[in-house]
C-alpha atoms as a PDB file:
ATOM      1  CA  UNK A   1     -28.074  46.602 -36.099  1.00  0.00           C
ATOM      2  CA  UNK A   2     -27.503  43.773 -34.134  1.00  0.00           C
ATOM      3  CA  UNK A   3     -27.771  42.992 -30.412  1.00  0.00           C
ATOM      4  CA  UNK A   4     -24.638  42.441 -28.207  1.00  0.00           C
ATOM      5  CA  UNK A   5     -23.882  38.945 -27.100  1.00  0.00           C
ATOM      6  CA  UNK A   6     -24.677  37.836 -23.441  1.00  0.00           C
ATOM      7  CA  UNK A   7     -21.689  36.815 -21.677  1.00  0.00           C
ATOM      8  CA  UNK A   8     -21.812  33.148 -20.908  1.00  0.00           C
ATOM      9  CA  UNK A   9     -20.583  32.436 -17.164  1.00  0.00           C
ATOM     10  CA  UNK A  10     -19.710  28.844 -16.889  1.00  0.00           C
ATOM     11  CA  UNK A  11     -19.820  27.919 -13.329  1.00  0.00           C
ATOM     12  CA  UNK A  12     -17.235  25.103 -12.708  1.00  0.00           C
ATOM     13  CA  UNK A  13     -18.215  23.041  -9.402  1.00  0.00           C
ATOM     14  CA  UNK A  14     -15.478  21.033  -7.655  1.00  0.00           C
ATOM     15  CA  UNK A  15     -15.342  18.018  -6.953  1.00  0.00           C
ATOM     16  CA  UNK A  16     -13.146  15.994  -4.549  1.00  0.00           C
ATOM     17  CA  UNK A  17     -10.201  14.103  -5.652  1.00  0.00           C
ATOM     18  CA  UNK A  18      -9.953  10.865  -6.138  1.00  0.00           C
ATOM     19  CA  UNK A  19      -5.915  10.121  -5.039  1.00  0.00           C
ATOM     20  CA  UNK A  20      -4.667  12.321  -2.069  1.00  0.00           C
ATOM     21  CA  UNK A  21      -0.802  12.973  -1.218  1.00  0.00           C
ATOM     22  CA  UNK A  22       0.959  10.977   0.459  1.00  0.00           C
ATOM     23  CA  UNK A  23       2.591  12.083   3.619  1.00  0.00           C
ATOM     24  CA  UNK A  24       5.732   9.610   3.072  1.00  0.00           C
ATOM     25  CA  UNK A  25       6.681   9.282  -0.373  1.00  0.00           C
ATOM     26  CA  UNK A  26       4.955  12.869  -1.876  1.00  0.00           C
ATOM     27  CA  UNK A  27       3.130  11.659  -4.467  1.00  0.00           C
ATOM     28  CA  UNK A  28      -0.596  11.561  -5.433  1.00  0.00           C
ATOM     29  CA  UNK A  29      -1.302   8.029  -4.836  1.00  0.00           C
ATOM     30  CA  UNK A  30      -2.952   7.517  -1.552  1.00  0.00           C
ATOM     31  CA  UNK A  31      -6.528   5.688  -2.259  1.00  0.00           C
ATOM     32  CA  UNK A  32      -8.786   5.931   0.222  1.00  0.00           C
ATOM     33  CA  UNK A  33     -12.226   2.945   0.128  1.00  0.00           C
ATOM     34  CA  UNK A  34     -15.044   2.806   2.784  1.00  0.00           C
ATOM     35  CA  UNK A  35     -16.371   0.304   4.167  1.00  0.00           C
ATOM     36  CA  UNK A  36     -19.990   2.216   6.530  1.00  0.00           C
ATOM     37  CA  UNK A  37     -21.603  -1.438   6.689  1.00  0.00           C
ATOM     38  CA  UNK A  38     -18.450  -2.859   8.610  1.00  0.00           C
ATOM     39  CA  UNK A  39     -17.523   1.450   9.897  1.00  0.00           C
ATOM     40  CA  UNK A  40     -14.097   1.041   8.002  1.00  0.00           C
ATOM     41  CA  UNK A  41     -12.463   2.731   5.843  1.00  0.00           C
ATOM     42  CA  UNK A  42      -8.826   1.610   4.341  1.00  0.00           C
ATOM     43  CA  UNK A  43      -6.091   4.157   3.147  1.00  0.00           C
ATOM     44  CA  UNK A  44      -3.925   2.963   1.224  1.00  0.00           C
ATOM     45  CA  UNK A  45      -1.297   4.194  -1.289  1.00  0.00           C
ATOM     46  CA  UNK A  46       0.275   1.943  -4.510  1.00  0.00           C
ATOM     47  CA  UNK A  47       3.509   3.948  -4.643  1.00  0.00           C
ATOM     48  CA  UNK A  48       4.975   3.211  -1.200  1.00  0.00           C
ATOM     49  CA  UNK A  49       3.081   0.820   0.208  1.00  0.00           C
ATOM     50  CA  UNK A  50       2.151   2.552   3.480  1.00  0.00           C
ATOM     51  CA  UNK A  51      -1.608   1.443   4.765  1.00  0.00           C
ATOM     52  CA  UNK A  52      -4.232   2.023   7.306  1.00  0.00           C
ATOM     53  CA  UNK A  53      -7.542   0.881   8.736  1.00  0.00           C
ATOM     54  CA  UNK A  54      -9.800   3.448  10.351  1.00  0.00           C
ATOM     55  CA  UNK A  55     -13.014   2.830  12.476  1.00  0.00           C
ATOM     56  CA  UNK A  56     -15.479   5.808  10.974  1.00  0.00           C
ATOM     57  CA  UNK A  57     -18.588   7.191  11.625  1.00  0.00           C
ATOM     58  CA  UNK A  58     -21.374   6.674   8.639  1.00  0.00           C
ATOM     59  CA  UNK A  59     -21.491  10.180   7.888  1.00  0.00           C
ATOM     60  CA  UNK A  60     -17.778  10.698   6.915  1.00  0.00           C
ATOM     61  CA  UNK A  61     -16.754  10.976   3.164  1.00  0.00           C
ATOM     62  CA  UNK A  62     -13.371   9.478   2.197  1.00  0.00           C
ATOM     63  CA  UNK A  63     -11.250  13.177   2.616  1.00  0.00           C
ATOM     64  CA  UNK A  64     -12.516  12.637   6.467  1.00  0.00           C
ATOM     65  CA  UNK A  65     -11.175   9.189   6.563  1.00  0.00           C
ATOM     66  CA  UNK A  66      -7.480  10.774   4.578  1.00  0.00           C
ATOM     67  CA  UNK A  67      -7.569  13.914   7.466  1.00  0.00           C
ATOM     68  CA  UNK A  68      -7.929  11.027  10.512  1.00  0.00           C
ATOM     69  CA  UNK A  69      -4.627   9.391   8.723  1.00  0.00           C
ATOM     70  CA  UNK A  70      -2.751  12.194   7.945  1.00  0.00           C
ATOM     71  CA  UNK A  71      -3.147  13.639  11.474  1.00  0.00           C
ATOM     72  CA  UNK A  72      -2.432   9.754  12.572  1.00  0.00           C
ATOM     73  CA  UNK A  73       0.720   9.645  10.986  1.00  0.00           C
ATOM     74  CA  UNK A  74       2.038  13.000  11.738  1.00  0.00           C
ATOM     75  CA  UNK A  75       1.377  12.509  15.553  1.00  0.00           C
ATOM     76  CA  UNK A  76       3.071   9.229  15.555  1.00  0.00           C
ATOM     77  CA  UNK A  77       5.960  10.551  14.097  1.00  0.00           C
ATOM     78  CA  UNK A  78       6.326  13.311  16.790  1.00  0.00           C
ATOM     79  CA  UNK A  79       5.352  11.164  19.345  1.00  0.00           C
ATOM     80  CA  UNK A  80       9.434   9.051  18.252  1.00  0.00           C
ATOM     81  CA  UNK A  81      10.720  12.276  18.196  1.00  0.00           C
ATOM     82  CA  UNK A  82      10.199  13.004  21.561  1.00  0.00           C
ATOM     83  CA  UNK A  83      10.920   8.862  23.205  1.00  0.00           C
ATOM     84  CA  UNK A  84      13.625   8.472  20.474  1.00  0.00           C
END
């Protein structure tokens, strides 16, 4: 008689991404690099073109520095809703 096998449970931790989406062109291409000597951090995607340079704190990670531009860009774009 033998002994029944022990489930194995394998516990999958995630990670963050390394390309976010980008809010113009949709696609998974938006890079962002830090710069916490100089409190900068650069967003930038390859597929549209469409950049930005943040001042940060030296405790943000790089998907703080993508929120700051994605709620950037969408309140610029309501703010030439409302002029325009």
């Amino acid at each position: 008689m033998g002994r029944r096998r022990k489930k194995v449970v394998k516990i999958i931790k995630k990670t963050l991404p390394e390309f976010y989406l980008c809010p113009r062109c949709g696609k998974n291409t938006v890079k962002t690099t830090m710069r916490r000597k100089e409190g900068r951090a650069s967003v930038i995607c390859s597929s549209c073109g469409l950049n930005t340079f943040l001042n940060i704190s030296p405790q943000m990670d790089e998907v703080d520095a993508y929120n700051l531009f994605i709620d950037g860009y969408y309140a610029k774009g309501r703010e030439e809703k409302v002029i325009g």
